[in-house]
N, C-alpha and C. Protein backbone atom coordinates (compact mmCIF):
# COMPACT_ATOMS: atom_id res chain seq x y z
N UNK A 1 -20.34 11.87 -22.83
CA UNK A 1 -19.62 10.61 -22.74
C UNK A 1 -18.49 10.70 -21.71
N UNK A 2 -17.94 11.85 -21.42
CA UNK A 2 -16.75 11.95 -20.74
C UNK A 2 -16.79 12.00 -19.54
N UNK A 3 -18.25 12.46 -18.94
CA UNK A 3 -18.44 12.04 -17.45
C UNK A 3 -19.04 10.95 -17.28
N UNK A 4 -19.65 10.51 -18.01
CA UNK A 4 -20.38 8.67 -17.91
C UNK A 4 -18.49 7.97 -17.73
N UNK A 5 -17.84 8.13 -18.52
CA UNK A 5 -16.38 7.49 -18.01
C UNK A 5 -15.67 7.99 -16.86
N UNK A 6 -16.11 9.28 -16.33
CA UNK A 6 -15.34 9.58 -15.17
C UNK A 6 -15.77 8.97 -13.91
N UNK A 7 -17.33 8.98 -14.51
CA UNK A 7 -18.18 8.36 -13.04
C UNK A 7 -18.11 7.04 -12.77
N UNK A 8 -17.66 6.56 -13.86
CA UNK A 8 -17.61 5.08 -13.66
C UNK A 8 -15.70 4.61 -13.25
N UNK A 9 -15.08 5.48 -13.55
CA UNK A 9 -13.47 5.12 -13.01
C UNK A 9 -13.65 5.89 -11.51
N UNK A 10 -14.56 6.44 -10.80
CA UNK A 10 -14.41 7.16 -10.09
C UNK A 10 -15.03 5.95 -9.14
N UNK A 11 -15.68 5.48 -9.40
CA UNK A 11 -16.59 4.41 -8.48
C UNK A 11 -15.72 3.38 -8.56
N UNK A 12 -14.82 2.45 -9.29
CA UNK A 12 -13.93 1.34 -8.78
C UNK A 12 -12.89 1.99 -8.33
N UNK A 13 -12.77 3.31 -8.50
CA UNK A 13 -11.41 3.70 -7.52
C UNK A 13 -11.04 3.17 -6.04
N UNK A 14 -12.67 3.19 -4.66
CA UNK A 14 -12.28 2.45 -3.94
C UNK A 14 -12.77 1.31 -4.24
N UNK A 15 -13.04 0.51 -4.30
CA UNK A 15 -13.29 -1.13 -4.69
C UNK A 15 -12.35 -1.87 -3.64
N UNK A 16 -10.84 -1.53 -3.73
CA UNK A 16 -9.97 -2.52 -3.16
C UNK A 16 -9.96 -2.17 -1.50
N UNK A 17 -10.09 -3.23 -0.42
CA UNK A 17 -10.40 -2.63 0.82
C UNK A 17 -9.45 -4.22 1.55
N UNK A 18 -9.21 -3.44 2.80
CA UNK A 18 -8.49 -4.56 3.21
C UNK A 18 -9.47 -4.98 4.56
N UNK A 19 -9.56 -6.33 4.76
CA UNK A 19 -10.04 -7.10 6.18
C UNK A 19 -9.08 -7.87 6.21
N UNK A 20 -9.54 -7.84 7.89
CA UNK A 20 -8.88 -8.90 8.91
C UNK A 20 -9.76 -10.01 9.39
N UNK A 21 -9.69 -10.94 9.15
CA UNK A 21 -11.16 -12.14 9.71
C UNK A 21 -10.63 -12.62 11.08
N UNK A 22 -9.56 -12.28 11.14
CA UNK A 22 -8.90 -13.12 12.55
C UNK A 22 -8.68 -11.98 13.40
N UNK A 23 -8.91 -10.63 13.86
CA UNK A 23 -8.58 -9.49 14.63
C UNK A 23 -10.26 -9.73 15.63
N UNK A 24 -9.60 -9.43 16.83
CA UNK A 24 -10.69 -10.09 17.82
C UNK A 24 -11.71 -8.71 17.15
N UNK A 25 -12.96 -8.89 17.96
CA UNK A 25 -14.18 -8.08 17.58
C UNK A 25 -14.15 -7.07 18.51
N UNK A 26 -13.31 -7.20 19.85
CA UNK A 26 -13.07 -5.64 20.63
C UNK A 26 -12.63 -4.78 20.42
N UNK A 27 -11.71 -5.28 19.43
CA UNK A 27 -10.76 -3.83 18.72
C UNK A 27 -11.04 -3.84 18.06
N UNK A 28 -11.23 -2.07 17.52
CA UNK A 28 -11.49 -1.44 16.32
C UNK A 28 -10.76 -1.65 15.02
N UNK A 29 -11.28 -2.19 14.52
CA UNK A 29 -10.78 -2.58 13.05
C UNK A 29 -10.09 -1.25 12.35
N UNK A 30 -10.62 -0.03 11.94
CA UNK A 30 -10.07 0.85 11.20
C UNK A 30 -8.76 1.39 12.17
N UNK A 31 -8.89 1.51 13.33
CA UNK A 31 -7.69 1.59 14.29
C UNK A 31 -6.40 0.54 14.27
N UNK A 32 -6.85 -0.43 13.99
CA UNK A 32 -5.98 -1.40 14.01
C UNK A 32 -5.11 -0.59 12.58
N UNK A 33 -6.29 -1.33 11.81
CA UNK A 33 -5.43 -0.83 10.07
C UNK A 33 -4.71 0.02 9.93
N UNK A 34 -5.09 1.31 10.75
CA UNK A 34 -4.30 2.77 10.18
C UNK A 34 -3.18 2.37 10.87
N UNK A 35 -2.33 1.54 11.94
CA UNK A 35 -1.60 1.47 12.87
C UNK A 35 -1.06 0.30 11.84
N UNK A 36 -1.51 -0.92 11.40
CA UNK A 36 -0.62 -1.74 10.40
C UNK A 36 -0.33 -0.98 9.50
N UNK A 37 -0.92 -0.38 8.38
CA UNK A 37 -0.98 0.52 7.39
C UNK A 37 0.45 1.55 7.11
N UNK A 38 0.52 2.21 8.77
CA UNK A 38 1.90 2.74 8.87
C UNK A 38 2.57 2.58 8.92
N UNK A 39 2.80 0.98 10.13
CA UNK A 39 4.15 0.65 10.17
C UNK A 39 4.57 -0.25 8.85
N UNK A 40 3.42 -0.65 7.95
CA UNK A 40 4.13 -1.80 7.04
C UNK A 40 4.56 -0.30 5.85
N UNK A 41 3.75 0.39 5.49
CA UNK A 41 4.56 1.89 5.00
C UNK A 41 5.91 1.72 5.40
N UNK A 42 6.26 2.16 6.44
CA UNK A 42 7.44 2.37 6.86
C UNK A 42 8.72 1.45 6.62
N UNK A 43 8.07 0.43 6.57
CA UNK A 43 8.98 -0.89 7.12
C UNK A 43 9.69 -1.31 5.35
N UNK A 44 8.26 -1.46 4.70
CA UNK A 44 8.21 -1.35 3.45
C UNK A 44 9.43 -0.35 2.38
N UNK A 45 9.12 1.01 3.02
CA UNK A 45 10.58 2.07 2.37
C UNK A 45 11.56 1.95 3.31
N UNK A 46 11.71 1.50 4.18
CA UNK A 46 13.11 1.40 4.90
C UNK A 46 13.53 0.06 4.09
N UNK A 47 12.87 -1.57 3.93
CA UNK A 47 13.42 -2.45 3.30
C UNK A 47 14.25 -2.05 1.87
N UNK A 48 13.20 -1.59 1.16
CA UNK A 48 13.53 -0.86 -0.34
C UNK A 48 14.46 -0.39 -0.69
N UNK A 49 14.86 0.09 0.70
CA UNK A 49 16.07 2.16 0.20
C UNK A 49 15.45 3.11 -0.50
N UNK A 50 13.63 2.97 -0.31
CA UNK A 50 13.12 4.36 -1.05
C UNK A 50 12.24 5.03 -0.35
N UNK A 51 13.51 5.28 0.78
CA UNK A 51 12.77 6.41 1.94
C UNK A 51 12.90 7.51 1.24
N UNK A 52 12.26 9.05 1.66
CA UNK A 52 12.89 10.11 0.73
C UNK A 52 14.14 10.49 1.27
N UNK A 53 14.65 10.24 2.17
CA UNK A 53 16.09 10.47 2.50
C UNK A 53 17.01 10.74 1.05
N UNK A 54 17.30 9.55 0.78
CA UNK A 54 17.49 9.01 -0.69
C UNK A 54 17.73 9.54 -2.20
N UNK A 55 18.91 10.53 -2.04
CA UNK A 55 18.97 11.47 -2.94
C UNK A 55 19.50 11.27 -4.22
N UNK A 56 20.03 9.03 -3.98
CA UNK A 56 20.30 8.96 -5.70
C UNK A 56 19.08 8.51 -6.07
N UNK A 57 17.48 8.86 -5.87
CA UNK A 57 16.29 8.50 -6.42
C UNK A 57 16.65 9.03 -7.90
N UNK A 58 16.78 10.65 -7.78
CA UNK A 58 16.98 11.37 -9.05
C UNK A 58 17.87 11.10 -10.38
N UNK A 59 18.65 10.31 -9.52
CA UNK A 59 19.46 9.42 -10.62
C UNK A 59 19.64 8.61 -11.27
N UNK A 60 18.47 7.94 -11.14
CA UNK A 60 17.99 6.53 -11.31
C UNK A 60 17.34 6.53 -12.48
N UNK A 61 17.20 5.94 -13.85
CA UNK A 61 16.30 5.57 -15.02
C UNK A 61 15.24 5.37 -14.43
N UNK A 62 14.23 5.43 -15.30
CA UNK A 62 12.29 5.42 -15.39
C UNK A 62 12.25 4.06 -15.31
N UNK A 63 13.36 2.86 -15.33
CA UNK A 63 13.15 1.43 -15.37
C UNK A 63 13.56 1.01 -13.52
N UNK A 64 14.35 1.69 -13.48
CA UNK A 64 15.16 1.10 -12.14
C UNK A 64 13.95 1.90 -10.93
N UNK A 65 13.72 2.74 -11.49
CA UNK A 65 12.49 3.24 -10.33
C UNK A 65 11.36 3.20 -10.44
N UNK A 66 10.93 2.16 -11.65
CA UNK A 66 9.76 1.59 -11.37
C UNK A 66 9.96 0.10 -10.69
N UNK A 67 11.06 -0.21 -10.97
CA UNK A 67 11.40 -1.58 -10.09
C UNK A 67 11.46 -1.62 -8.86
N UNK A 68 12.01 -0.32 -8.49
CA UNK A 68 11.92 -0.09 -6.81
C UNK A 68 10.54 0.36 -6.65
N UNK A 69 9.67 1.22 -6.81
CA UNK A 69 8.48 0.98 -6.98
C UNK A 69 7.30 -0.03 -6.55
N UNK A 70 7.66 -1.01 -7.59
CA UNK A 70 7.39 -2.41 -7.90
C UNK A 70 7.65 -3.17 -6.41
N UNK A 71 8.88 -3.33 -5.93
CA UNK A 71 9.84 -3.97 -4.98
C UNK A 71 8.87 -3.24 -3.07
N UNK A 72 8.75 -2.40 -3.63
CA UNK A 72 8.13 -1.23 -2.41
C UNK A 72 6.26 -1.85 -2.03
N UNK A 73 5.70 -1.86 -3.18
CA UNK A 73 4.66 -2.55 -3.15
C UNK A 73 4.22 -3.72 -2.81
N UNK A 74 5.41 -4.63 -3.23
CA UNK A 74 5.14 -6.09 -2.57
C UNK A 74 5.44 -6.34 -1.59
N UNK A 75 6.74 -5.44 -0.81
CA UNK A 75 6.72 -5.33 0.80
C UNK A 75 5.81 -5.11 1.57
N UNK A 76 5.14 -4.15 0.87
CA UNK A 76 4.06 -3.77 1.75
C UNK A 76 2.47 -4.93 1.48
N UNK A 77 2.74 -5.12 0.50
CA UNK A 77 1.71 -6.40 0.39
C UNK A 77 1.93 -7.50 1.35
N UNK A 78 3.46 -7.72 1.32
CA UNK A 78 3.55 -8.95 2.06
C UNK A 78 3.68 -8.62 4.09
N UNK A 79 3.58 -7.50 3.90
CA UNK A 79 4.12 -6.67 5.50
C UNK A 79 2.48 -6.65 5.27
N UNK A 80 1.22 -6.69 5.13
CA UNK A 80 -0.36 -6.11 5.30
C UNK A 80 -0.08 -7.98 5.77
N UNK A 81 0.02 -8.36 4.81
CA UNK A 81 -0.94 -10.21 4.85
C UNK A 81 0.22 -10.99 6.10
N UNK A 82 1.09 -10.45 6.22
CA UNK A 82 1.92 -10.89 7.79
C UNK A 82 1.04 -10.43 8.62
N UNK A 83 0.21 -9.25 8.95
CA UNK A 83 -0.42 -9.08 9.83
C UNK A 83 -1.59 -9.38 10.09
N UNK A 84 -2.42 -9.93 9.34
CA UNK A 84 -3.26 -10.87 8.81
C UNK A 84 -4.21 -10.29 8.07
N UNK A 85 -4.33 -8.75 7.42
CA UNK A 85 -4.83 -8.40 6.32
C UNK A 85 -5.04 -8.89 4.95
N UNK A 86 -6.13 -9.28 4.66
CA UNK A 86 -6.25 -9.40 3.19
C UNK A 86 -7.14 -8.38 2.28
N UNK A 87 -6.66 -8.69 0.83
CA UNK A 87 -7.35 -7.63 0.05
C UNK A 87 -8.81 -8.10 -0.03
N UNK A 88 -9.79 -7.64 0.07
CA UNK A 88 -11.06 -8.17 -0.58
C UNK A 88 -11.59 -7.79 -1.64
């Protein structure tokens, strides 16, 4: 039973994939991505304040750093779909 459940969490693991419908067809799509991918990363923990620079992370409650967390993720959600990425 325990690998019939592994195999099956193991297979929607990738499921979530991002396209661009509007990125011309000369440029390489996975090139593009890894190049949005980084800078909205980046842009994303610099907005936040949860670069690892950031040494009152450790000080922070299990609530306040899942909020930044939380806060980190939707930057970067909203920094992918500015560039015209969506989830599919």
């Amino acid at each position: 039973m325990r690998p019939l459940i592994l195999l099956i969490l193991l297979s929607f693991a990738g499921c979530t994939s991002y396209v661009n419908p509007s990125l011309d067809p000369s440029i390489d799509q996975g090139d593009q991505y890894t190049k949005d991918r980084d800078y909205c990363t980046k842009r994303s923990s610099k907005n936040t304040d949860s670069a690892p620079k950031n040494e009152l992370r450790f000080l922070k409650t299990y609530e306040q750093q899942q909020k930044e967390y939380a806060a980190e993720s939707r930057a970067f959600e909203n920094c992918m779909s500015s560039k015209g990425w969506i989830k599919k």
